[in-house]
PDB file of N, CA and C in Angstrom:
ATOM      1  N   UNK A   1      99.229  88.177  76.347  1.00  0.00           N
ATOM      2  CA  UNK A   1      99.298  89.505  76.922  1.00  0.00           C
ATOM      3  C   UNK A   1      97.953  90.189  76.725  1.00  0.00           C
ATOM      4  N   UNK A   2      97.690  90.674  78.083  1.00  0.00           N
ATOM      5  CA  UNK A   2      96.574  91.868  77.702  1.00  0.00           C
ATOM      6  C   UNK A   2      96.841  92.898  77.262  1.00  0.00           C
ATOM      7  N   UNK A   3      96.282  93.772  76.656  1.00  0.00           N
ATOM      8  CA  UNK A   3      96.356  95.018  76.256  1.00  0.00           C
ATOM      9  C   UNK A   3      95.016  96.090  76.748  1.00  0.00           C
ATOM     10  N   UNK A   4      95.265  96.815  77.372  1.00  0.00           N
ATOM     11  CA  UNK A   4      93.868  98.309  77.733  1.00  0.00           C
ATOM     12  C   UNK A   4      94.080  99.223  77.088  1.00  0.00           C
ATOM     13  N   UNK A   5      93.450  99.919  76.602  1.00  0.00           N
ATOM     14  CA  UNK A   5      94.027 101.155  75.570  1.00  0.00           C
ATOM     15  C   UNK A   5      92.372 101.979  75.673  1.00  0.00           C
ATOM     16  N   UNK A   6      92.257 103.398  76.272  1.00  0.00           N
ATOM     17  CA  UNK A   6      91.389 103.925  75.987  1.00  0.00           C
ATOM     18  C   UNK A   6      91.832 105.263  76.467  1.00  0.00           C
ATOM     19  N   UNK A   7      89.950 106.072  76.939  1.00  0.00           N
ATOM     20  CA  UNK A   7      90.026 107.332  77.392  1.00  0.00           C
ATOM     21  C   UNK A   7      89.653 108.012  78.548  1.00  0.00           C
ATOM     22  N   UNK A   8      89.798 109.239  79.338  1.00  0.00           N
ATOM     23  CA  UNK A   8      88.930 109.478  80.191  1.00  0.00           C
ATOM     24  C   UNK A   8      88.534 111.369  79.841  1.00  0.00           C
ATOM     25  N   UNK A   9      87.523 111.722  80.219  1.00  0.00           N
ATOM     26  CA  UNK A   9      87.761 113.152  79.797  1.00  0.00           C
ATOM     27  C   UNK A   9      87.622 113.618  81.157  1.00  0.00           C
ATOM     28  N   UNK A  10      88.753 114.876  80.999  1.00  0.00           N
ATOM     29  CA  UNK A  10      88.509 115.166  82.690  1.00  0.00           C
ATOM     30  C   UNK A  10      88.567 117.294  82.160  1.00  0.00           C
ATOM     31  N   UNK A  11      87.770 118.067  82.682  1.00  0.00           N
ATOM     32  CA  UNK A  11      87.588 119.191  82.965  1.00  0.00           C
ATOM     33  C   UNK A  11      88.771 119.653  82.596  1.00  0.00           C
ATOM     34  N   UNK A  12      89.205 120.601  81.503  1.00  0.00           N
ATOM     35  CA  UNK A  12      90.915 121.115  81.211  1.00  0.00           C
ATOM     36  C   UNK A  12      91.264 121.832  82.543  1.00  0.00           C
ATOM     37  N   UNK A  13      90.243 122.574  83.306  1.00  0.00           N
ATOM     38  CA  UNK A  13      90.737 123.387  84.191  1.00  0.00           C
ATOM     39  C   UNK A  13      91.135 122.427  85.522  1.00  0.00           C
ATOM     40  N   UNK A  14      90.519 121.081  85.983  1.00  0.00           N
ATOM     41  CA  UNK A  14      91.259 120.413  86.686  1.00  0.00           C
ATOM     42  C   UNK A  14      91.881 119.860  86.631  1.00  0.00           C
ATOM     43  N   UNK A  15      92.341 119.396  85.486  1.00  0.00           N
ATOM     44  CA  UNK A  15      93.845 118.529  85.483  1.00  0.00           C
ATOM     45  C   UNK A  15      94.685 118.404  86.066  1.00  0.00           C
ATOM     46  N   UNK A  16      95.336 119.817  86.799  1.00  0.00           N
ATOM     47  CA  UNK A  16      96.528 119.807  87.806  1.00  0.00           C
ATOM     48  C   UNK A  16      96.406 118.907  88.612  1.00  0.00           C
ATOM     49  N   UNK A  17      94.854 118.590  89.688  1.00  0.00           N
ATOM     50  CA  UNK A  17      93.955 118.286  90.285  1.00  0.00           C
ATOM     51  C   UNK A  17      94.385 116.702  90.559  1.00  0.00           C
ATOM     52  N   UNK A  18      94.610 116.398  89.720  1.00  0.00           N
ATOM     53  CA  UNK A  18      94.695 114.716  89.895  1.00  0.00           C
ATOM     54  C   UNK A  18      95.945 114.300  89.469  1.00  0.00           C
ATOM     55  N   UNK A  19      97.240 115.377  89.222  1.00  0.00           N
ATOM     56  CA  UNK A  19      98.480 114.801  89.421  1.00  0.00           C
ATOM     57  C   UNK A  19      99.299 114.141  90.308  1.00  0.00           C
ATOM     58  N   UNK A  20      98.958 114.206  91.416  1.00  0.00           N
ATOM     59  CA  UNK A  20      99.373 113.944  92.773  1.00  0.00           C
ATOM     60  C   UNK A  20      98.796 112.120  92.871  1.00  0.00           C
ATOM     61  N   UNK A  21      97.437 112.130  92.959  1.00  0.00           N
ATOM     62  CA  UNK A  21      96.820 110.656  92.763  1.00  0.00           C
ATOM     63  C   UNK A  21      97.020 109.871  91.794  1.00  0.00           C
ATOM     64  N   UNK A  22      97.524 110.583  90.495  1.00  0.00           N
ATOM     65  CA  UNK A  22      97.906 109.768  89.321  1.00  0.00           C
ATOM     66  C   UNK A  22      99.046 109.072  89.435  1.00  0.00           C
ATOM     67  N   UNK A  23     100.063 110.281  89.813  1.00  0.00           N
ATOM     68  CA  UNK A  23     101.106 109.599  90.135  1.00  0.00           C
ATOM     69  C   UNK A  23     101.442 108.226  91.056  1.00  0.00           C
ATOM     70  N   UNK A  24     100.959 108.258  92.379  1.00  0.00           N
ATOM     71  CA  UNK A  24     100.505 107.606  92.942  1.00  0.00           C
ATOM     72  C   UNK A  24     100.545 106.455  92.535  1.00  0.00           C
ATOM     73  N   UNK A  25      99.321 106.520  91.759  1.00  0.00           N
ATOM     74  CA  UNK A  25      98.759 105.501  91.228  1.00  0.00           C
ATOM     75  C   UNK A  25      99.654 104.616  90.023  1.00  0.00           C
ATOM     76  N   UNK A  26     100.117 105.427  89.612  1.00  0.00           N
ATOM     77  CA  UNK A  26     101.303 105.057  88.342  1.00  0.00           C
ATOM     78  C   UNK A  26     102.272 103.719  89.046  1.00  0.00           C
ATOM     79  N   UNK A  27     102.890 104.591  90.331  1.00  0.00           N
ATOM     80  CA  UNK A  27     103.684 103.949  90.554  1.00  0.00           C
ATOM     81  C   UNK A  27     103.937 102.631  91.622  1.00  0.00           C
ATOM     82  N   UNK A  28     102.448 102.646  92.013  1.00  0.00           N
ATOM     83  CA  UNK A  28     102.289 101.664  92.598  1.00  0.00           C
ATOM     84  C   UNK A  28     101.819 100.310  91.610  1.00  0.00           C
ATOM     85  N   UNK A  29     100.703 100.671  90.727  1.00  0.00           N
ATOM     86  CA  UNK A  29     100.170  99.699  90.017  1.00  0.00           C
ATOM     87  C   UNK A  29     102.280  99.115  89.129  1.00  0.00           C
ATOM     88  N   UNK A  30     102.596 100.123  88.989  1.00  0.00           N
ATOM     89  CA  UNK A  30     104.003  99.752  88.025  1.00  0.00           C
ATOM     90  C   UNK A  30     104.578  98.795  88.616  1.00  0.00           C
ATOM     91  N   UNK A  31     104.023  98.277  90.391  1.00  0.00           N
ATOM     92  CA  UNK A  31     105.059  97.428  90.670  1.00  0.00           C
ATOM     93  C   UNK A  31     104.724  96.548  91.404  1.00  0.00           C
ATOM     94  N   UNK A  32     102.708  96.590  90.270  1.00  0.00           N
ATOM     95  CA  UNK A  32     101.964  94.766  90.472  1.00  0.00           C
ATOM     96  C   UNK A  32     102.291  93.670  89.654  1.00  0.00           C
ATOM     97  N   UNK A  33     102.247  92.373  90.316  1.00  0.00           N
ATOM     98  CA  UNK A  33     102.637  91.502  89.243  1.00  0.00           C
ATOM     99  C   UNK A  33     102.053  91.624  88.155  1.00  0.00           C
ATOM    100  N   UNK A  34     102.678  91.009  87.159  1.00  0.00           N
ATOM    101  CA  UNK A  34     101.739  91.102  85.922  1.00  0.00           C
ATOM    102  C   UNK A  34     101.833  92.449  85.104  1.00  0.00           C
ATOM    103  N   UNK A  35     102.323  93.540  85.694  1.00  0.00           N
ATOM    104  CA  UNK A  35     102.193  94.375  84.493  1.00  0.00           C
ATOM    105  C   UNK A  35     103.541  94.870  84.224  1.00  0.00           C
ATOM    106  N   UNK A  36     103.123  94.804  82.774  1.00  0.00           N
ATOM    107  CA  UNK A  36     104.271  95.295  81.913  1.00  0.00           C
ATOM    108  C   UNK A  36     104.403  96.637  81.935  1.00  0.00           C
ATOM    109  N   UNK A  37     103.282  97.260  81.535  1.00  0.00           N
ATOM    110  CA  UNK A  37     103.422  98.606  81.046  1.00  0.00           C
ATOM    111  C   UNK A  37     101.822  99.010  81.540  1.00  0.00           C
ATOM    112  N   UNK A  38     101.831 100.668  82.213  1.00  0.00           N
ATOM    113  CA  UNK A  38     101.265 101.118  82.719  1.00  0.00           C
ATOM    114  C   UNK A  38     101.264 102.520  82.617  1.00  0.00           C
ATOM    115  N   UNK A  39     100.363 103.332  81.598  1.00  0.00           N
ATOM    116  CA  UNK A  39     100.914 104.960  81.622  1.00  0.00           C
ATOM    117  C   UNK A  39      99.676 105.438  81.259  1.00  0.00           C
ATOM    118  N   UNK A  40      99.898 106.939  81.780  1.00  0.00           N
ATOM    119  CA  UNK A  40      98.760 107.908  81.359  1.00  0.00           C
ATOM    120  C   UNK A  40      99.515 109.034  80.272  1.00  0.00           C
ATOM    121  N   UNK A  41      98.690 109.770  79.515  1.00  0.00           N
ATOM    122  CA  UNK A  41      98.930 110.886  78.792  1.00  0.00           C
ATOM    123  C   UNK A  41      98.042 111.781  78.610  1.00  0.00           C
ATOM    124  N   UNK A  42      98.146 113.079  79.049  1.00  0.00           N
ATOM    125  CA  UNK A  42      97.988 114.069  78.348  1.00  0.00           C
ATOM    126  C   UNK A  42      97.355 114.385  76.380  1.00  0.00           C
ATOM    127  N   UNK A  43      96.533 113.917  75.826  1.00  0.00           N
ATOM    128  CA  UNK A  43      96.597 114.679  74.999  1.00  0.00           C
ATOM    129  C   UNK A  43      97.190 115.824  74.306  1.00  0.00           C
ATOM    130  N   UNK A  44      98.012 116.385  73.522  1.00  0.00           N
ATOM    131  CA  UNK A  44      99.034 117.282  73.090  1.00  0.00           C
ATOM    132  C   UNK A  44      97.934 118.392  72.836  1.00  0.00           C
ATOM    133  N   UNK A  45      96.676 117.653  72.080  1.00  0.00           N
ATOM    134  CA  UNK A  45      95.917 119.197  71.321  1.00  0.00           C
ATOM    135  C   UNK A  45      94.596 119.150  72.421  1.00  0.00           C
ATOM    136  N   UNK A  46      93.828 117.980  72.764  1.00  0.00           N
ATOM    137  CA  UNK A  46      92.912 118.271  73.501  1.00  0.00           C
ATOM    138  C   UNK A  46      93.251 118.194  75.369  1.00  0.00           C
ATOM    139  N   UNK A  47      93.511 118.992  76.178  1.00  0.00           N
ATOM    140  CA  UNK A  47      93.990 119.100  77.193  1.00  0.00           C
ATOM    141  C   UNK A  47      93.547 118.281  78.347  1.00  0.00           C
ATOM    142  N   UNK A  48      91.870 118.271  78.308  1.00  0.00           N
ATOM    143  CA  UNK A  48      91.091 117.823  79.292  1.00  0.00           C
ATOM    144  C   UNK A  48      90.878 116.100  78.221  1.00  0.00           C
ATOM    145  N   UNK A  49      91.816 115.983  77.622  1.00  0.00           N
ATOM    146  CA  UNK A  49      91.509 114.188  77.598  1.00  0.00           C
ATOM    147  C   UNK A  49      92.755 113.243  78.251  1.00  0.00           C
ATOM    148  N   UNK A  50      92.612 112.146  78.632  1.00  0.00           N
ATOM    149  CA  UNK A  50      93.542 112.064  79.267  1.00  0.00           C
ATOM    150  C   UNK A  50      93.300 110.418  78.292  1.00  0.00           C
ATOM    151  N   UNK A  51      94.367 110.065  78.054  1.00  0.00           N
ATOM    152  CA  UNK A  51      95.093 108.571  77.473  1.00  0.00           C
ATOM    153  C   UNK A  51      95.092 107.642  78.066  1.00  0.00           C
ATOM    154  N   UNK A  52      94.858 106.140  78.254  1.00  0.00           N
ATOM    155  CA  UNK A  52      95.233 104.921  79.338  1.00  0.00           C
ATOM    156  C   UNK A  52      95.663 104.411  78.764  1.00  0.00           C
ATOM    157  N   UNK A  53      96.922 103.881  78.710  1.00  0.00           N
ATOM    158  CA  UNK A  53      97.481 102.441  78.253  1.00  0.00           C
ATOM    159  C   UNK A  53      98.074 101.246  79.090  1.00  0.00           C
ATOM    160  N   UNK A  54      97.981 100.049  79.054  1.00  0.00           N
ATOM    161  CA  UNK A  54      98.229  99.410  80.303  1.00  0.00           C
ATOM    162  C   UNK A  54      98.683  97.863  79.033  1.00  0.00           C
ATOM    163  N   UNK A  55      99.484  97.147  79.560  1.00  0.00           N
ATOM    164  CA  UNK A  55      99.999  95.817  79.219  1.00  0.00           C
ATOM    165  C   UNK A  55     100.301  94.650  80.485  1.00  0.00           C
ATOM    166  N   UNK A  56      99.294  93.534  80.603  1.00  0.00           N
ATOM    167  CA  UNK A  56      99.776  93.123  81.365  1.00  0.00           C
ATOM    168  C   UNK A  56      99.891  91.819  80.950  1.00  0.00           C
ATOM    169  N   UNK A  57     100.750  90.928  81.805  1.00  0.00           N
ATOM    170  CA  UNK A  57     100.938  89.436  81.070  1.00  0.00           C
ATOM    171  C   UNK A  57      99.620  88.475  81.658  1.00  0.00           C
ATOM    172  N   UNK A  58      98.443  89.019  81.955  1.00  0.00           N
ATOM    173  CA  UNK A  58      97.466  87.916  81.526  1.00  0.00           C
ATOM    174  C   UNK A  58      96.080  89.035  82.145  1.00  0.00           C
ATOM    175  N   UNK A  59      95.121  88.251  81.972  1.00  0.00           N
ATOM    176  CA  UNK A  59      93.904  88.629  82.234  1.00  0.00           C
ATOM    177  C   UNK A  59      93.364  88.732  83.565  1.00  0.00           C
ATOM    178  N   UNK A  60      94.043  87.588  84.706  1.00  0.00           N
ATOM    179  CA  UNK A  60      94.266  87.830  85.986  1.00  0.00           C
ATOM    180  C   UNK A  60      94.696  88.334  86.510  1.00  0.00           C
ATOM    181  N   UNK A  61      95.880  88.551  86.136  1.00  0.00           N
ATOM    182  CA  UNK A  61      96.677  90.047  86.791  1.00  0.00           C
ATOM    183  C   UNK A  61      95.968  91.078  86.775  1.00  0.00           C
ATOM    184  N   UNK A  62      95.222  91.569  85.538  1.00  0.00           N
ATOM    185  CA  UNK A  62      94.520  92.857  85.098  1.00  0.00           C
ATOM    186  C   UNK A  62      93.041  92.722  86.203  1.00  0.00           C
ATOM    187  N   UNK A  63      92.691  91.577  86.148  1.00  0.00           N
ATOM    188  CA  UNK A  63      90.979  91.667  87.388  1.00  0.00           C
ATOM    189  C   UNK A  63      91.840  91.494  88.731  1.00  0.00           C
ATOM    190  N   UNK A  64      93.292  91.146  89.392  1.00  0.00           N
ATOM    191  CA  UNK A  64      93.895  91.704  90.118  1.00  0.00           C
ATOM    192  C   UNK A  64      93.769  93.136  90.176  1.00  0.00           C
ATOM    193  N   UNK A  65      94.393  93.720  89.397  1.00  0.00           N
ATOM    194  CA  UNK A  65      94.597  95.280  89.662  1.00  0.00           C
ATOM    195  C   UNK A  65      93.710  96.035  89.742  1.00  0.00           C
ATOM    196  N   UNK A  66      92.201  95.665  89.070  1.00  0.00           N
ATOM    197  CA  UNK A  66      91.287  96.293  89.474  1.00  0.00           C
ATOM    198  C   UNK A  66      90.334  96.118  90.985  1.00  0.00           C
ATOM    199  N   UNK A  67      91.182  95.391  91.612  1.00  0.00           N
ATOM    200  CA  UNK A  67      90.759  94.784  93.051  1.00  0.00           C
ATOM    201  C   UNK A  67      91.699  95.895  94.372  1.00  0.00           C
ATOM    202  N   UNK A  68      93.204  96.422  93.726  1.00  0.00           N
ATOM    203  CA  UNK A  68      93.443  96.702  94.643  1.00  0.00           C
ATOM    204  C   UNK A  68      93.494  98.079  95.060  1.00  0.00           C
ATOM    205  N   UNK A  69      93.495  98.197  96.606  1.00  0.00           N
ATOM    206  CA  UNK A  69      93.470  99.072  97.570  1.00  0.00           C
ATOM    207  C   UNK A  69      93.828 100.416  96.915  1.00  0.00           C
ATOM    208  N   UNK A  70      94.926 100.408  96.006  1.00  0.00           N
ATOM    209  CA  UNK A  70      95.371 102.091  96.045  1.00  0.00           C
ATOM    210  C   UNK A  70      94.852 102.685  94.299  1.00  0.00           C
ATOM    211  N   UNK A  71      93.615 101.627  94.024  1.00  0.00           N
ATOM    212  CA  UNK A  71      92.795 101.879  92.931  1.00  0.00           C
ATOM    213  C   UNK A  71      91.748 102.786  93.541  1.00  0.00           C
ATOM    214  N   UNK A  72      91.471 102.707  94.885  1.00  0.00           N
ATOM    215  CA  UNK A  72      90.415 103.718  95.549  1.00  0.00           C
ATOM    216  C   UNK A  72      90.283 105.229  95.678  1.00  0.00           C
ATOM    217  N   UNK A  73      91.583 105.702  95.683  1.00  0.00           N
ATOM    218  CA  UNK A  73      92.120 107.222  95.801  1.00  0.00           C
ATOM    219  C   UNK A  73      91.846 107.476  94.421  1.00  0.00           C
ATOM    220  N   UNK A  74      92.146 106.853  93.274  1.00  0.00           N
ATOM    221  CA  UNK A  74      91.976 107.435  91.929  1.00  0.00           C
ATOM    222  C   UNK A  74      90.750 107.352  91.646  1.00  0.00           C
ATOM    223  N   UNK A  75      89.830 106.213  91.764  1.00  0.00           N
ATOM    224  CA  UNK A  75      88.517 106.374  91.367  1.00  0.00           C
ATOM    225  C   UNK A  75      87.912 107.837  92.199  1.00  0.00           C
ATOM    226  N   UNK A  76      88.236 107.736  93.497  1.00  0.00           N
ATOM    227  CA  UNK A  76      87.582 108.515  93.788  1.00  0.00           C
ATOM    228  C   UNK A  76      88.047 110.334  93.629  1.00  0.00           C
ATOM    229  N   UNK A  77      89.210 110.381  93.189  1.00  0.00           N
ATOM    230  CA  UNK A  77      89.846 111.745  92.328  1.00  0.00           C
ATOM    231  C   UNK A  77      88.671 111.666  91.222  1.00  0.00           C
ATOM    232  N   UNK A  78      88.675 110.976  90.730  1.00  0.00           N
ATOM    233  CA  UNK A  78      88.230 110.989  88.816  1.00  0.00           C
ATOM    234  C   UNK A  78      86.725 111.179  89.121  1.00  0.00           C
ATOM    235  N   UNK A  79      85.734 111.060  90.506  1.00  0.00           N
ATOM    236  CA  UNK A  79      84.518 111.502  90.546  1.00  0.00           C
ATOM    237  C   UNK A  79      84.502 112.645  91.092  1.00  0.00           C
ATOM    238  N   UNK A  80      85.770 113.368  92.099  1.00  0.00           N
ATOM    239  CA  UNK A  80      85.411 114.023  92.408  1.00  0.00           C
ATOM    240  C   UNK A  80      85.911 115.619  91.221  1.00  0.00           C
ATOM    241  N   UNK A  81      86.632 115.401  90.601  1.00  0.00           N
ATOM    242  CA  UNK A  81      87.310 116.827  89.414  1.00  0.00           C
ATOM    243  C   UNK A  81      85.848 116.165  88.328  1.00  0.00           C
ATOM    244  N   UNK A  82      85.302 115.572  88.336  1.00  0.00           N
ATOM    245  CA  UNK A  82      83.920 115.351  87.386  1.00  0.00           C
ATOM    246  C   UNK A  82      84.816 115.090  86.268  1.00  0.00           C
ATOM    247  N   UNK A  83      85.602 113.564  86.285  1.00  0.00           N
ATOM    248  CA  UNK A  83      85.637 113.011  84.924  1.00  0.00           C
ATOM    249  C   UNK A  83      84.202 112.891  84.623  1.00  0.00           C
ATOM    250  N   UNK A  84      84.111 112.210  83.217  1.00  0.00           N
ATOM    251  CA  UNK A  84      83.746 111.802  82.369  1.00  0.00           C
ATOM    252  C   UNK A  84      83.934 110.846  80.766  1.00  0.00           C
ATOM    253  N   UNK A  85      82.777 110.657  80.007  1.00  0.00           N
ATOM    254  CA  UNK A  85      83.196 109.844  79.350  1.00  0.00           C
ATOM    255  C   UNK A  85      83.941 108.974  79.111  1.00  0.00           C
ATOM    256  N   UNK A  86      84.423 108.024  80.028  1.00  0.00           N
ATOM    257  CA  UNK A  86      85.273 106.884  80.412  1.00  0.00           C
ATOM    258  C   UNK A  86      85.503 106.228  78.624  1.00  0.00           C
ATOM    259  N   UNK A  87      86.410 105.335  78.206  1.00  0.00           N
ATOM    260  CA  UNK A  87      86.317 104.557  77.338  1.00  0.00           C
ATOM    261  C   UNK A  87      87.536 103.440  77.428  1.00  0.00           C
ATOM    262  N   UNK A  88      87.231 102.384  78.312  1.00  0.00           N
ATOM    263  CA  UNK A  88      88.636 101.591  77.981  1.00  0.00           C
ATOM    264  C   UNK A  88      87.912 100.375  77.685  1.00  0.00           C
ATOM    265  N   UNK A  89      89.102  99.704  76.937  1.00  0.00           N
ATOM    266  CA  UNK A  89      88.813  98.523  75.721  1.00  0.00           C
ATOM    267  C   UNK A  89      90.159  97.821  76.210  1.00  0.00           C
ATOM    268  N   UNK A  90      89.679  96.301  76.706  1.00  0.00           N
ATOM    269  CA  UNK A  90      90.946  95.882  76.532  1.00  0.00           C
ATOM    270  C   UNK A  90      91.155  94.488  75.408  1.00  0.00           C
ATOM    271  N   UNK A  91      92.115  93.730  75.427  1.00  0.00           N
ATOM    272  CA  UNK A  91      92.069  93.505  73.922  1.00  0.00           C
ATOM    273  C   UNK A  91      93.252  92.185  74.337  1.00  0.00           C
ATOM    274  N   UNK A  92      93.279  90.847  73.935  1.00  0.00           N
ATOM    275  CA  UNK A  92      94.117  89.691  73.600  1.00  0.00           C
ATOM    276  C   UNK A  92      94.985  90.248  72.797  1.00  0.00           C
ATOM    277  N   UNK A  93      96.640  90.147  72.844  1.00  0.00           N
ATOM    278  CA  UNK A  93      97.480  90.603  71.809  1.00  0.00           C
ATOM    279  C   UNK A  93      99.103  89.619  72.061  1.00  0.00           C
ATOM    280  N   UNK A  94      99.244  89.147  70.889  1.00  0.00           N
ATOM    281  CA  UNK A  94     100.195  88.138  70.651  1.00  0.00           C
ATOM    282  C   UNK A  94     101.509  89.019  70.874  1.00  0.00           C
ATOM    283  N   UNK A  95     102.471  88.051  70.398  1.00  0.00           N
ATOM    284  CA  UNK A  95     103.821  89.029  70.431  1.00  0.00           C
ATOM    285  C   UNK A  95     103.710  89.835  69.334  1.00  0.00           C
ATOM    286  N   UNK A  96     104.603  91.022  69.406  1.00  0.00           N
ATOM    287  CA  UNK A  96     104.307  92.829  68.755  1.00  0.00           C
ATOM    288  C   UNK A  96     105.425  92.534  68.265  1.00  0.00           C
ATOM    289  N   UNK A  97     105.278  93.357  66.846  1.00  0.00           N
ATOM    290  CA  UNK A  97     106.503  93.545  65.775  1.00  0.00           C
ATOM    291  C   UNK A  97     106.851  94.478  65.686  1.00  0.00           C
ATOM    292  N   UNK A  98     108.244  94.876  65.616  1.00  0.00           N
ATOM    293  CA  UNK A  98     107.855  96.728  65.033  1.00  0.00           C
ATOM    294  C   UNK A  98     107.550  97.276  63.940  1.00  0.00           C
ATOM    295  N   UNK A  99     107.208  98.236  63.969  1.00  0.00           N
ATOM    296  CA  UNK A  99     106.455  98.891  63.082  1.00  0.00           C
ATOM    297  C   UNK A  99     107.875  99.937  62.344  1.00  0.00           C
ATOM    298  N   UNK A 100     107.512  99.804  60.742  1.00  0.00           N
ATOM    299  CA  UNK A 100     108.471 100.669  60.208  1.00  0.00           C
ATOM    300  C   UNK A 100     109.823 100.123  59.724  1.00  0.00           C
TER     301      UNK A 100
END
């Protein structure tokens, strides 16, 4: 399994701004092969950061998803509200235990 886990910083005052394309985007990527898990968040205390987490069952799937078509509307949201500071890391991860 892959794992992506990072950040994006986007302007607190546009945020509203890119709910519409996020969504979008949520729910289409939710129903490419290969992925498990696919979500954005909000930050609770810092407003204008926004969360990525993504799980998919291999490394092809994931250079899939960055190939397709309705990845274009979001990139181009996230230049136009002036994200910034991008940070995603993705990462090899075996089967998960729980925690606790």
């Amino acid at each position: 399994m892959i794992i992506v886990a990072g950040t994006v910083r986007i302007p607190a005052d546009r945020m509203d701004e890119i709910r519409e394309v996020a969504r979008a985007t949520l729910e289409t990527t939710r129903k490419e092969a290969g992925c498990i898990v696919y979500s954005y968040a909000v930050d609770v205390i810092d407003r204008g950061l926004l969360r990525i987490y993504e799980q998919w069952e291999s490394r092809a799937h994931l250079d899939a998803h960055g190939k397709q078509p309705h990845m274009v509307p979001w990139r181009a949201k996230l230049k136009e509200v002036g994200a910034s500071e991008r940070s995603l890391h993705s990462y090899e991860a075996g089967e998960g235990m729980p925690v606790g």
